[in-house]
N, C-alpha and C. Protein backbone atom coordinates (compact mmCIF):
# COMPACT_ATOMS: atom_id res chain seq x y z
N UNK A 1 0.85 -1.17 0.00
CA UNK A 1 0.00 0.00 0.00
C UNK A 1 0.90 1.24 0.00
N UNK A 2 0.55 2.19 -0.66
CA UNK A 2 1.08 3.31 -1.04
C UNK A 2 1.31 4.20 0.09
N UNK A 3 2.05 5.50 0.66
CA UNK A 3 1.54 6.02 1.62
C UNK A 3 0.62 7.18 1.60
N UNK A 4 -0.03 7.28 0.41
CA UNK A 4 -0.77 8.16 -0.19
C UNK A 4 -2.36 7.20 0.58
N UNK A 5 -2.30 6.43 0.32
CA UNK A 5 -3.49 5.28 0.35
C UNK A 5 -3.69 5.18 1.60
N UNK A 6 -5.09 5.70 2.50
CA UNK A 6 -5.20 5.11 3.58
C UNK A 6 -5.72 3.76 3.48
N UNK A 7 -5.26 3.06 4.77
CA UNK A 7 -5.76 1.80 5.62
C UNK A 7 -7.19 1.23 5.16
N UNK A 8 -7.22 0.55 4.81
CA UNK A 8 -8.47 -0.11 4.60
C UNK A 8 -9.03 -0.64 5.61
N UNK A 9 -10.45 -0.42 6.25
CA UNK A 9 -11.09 -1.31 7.09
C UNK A 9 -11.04 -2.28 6.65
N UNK A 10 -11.54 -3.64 7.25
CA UNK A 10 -12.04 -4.62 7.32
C UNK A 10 -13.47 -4.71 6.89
N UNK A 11 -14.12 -5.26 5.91
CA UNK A 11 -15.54 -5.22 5.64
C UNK A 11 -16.42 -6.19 6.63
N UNK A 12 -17.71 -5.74 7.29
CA UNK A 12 -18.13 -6.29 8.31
C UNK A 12 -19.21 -6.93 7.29
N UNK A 13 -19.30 -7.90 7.82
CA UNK A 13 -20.85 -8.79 6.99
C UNK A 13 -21.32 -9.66 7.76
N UNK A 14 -22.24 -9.37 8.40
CA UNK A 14 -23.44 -8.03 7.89
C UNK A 14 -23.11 -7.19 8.65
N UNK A 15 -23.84 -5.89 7.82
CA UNK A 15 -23.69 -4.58 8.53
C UNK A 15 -22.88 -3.67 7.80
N UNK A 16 -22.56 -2.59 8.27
CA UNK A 16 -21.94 -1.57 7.62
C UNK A 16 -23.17 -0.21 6.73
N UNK A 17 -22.81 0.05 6.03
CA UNK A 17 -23.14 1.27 5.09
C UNK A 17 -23.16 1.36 4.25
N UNK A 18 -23.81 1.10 2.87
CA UNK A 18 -24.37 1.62 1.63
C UNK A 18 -24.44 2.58 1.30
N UNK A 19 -23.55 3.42 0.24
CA UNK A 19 -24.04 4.65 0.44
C UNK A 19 -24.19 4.24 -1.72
N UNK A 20 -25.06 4.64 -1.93
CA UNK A 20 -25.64 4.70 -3.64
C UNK A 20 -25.30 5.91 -3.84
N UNK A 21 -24.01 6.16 -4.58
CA UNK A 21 -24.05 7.39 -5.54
C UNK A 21 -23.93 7.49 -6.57
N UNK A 22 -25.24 7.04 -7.69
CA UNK A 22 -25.24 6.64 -8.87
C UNK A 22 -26.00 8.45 -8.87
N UNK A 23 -25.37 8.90 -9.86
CA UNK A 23 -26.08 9.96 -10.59
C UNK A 23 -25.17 11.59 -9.45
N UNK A 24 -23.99 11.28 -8.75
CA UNK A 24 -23.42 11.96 -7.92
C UNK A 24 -22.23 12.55 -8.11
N UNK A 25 -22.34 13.82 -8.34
CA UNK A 25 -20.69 14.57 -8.67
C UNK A 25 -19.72 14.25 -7.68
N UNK A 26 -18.35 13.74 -8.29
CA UNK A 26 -17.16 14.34 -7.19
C UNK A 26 -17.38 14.68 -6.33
N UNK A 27 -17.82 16.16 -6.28
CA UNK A 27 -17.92 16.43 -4.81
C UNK A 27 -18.75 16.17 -3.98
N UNK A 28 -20.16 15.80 -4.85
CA UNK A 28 -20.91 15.38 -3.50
C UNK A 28 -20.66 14.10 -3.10
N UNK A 29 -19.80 13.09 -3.61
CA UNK A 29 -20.11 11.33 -3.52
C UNK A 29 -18.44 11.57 -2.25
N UNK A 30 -17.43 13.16 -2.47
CA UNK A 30 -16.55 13.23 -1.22
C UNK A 30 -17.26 13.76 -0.24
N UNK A 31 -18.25 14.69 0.12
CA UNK A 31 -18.93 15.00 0.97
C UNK A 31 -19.67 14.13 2.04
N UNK A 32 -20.16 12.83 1.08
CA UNK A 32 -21.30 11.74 1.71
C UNK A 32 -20.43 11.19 2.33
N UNK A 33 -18.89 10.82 1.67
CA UNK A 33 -18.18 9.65 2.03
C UNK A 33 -17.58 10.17 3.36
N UNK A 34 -17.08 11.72 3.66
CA UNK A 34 -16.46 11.88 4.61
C UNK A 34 -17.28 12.21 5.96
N UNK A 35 -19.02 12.56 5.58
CA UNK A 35 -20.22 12.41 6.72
C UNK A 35 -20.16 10.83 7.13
N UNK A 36 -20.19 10.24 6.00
CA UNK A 36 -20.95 8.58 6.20
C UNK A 36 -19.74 7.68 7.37
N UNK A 37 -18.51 8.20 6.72
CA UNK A 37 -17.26 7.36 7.20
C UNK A 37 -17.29 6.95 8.95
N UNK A 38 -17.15 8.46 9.24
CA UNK A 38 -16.50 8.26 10.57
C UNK A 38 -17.78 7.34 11.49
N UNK A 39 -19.08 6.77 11.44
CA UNK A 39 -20.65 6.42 11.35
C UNK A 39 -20.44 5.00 11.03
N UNK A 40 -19.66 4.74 10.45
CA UNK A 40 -20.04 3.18 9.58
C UNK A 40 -18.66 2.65 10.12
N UNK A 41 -19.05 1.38 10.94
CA UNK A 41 -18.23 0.15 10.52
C UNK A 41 -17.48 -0.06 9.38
N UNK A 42 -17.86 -0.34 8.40
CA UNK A 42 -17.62 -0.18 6.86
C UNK A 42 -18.14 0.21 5.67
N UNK A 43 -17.34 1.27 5.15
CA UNK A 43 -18.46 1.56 4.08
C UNK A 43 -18.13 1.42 2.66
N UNK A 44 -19.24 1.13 2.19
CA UNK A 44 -19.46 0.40 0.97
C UNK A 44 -19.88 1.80 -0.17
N UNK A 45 -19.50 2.08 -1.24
CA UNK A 45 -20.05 2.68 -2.03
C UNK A 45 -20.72 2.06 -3.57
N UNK A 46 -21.60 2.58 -3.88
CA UNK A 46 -22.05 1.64 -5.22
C UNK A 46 -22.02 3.17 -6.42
N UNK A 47 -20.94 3.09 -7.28
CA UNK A 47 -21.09 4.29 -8.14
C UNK A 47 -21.22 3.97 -9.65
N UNK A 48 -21.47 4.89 -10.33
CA UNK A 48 -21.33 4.71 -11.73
C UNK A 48 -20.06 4.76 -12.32
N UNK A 49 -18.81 4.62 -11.47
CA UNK A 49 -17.68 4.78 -12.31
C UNK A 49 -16.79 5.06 -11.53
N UNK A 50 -15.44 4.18 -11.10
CA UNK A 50 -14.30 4.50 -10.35
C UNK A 50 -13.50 5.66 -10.58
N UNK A 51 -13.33 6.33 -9.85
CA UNK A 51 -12.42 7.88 -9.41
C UNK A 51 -11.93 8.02 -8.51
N UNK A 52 -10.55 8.48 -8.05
CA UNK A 52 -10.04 9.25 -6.69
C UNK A 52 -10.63 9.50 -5.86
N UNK A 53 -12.18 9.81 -5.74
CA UNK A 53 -12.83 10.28 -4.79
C UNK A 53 -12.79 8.67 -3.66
N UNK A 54 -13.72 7.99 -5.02
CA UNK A 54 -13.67 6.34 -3.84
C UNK A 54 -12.69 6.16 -2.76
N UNK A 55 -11.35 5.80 -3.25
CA UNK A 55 -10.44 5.32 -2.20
C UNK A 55 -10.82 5.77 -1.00
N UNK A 56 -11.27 6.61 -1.17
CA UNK A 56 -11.93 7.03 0.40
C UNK A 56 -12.37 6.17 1.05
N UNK A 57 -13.31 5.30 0.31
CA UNK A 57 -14.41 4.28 0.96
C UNK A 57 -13.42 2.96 1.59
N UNK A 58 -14.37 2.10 2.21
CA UNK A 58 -13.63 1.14 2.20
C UNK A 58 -13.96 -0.48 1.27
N UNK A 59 -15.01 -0.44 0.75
CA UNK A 59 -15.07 -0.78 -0.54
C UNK A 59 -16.20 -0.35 -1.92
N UNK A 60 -15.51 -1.01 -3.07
CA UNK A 60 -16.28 0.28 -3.72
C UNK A 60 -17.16 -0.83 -4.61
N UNK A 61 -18.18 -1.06 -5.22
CA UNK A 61 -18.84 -1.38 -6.38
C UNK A 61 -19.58 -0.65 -7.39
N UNK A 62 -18.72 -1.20 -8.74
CA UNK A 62 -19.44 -0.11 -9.66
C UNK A 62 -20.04 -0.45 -10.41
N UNK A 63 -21.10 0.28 -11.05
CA UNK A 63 -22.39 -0.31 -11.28
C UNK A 63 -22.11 0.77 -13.10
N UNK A 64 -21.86 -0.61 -13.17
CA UNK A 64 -21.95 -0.57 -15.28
C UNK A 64 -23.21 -1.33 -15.84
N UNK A 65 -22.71 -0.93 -17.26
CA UNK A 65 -23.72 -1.94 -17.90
C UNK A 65 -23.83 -3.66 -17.40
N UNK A 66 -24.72 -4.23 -17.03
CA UNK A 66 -24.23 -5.23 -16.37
C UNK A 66 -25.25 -6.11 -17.35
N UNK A 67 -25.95 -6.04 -17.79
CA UNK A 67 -27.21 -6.92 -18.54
C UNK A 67 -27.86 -7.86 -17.35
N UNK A 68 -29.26 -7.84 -17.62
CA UNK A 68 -30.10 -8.61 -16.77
C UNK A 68 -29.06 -9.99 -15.78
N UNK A 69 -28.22 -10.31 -16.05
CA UNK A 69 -27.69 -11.38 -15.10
C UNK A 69 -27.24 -10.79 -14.14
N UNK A 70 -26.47 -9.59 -14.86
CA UNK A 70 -25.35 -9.04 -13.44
C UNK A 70 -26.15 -8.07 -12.92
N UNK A 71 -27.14 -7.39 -13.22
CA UNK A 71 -28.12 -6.61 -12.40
C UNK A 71 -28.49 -7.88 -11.00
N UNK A 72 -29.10 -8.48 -11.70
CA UNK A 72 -29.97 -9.53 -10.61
C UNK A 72 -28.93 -10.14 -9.38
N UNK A 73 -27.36 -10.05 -9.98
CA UNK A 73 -26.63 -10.37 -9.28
C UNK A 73 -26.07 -9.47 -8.37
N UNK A 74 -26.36 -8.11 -8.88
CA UNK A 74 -25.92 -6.94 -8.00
C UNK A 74 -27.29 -7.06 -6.71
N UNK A 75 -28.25 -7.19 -7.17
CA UNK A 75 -29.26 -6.77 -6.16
C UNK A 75 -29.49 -8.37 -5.02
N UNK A 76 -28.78 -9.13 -5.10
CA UNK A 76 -28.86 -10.62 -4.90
C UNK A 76 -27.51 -10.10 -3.68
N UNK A 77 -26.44 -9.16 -3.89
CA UNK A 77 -25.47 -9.37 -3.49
C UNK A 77 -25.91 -7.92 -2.10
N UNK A 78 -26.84 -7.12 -2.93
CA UNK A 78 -26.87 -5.97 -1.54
C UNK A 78 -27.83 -6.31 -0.80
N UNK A 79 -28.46 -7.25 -1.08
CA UNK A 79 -29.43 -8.28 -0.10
C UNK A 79 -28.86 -9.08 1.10
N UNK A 80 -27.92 -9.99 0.35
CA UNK A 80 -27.45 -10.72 1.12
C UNK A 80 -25.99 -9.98 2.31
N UNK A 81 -25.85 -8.89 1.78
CA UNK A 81 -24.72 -8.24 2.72
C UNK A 81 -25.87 -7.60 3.48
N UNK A 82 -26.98 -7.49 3.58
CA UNK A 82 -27.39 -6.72 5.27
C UNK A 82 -26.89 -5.95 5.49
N UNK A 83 -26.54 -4.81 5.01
CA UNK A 83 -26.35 -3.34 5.64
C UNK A 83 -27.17 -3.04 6.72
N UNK A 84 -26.31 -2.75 7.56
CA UNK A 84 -27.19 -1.40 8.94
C UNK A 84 -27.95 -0.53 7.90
N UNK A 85 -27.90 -0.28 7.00
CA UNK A 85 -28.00 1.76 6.31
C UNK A 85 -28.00 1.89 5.05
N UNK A 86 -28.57 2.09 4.06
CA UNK A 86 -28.26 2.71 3.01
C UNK A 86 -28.49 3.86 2.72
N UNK A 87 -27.89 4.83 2.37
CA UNK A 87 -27.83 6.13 1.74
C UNK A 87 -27.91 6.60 0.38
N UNK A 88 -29.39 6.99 -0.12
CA UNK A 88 -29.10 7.49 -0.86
C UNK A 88 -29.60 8.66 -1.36
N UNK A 89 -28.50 9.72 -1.17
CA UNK A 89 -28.66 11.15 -1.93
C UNK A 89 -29.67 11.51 -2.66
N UNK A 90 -28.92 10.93 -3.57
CA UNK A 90 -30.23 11.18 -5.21
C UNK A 90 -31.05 10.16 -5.35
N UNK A 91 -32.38 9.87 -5.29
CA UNK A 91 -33.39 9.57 -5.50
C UNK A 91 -33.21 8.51 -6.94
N UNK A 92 -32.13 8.85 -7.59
CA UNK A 92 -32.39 8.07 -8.74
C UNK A 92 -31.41 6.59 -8.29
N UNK A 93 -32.14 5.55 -8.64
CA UNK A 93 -33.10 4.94 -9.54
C UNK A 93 -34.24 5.26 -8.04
N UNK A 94 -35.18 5.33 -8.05
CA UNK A 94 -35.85 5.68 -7.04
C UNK A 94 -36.45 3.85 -6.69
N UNK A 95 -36.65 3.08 -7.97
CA UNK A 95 -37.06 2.20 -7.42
C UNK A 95 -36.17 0.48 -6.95
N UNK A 96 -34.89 1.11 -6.83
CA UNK A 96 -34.02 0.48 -5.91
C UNK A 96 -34.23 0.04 -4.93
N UNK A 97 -34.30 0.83 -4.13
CA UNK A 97 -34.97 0.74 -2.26
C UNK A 97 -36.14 -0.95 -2.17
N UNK A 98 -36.69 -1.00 -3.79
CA UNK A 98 -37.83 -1.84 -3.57
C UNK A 98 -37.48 -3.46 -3.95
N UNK A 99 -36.20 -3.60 -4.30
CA UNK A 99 -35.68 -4.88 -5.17
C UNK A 99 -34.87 -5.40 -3.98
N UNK A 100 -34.40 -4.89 -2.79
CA UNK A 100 -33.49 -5.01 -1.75
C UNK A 100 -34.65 -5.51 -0.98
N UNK A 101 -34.05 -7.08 -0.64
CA UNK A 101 -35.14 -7.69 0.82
C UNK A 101 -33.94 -8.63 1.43
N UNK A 102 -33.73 -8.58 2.82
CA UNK A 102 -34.42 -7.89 3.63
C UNK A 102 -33.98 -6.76 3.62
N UNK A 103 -34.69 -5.58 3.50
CA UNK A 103 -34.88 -4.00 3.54
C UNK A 103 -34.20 -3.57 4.17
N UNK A 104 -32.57 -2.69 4.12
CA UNK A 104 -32.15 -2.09 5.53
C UNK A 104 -32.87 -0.68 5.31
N UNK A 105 -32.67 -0.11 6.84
CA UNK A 105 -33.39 1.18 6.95
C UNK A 105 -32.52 2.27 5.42
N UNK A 106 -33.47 3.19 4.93
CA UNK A 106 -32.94 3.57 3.39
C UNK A 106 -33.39 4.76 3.73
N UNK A 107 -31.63 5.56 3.41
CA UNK A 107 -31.96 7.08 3.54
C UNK A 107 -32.32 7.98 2.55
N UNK A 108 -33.09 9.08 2.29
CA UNK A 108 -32.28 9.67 1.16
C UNK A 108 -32.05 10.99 1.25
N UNK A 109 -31.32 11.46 2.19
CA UNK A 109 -30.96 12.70 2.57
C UNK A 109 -29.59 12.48 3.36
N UNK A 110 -28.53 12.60 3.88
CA UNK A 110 -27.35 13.17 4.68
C UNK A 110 -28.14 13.50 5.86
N UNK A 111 -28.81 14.31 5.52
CA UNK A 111 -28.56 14.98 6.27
C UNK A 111 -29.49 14.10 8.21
N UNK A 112 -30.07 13.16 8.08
CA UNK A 112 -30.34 11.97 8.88
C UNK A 112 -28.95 10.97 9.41
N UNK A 113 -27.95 11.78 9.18
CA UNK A 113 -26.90 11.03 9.44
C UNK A 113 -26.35 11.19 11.35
């Protein structure tokens, strides 16, 4: 590890933090990450596209074109990790929140942090 690179937590399963910043500038997906961090066991980000900002997190998943298998497999996988929390900012896909069972409590504001 670099010394640029902080320490990686340990990912807790189950539990931890979701934070969805699909549709989220730079600065707001560093804003969430540095509210959400110090709060979470571990936190997880799900973005549209790896950047500098992530490393922040302590792990990241990014959410590409995935075609009907790897969708079903994304939502199969934030199911079965049981988050304490999910966060999400922007409202979009709004009907996310509804494909996740069992349901962790789902934010969509910060500012409930």
């Amino acid at each position: 590890m670099t010394a640029n690179m902080p320490s990686k937590r340990p990912i807790k399963e189950p539990g931890g933090i979701l934070l969805v910043a699909l549709g989220m500038s730079a600065q707001e997906i560093e804003e969430a990450i540095a509210a959400l961090y110090p709060i979470s066991s571990s936190l997880t980000v799900l973005a549209a596209q790896h950047n500098d900002v992530l490393r922040k997190a302590d792990e990241v998943w990014v959410y590409a074109p995935l075609g009907l298998l790897g969708f079903l497999a994304l939502i199969r996988r934030i199911s079965w990790r049981r988050f304490d929390g999910v966060y999400q900012p922007r409202k979009t896909p709004l009907w996310l929140k509804y494909l996740i069972w069992p349901r962790p409590l789902w934010h969509y504001a910060l500012s409930e942090v």
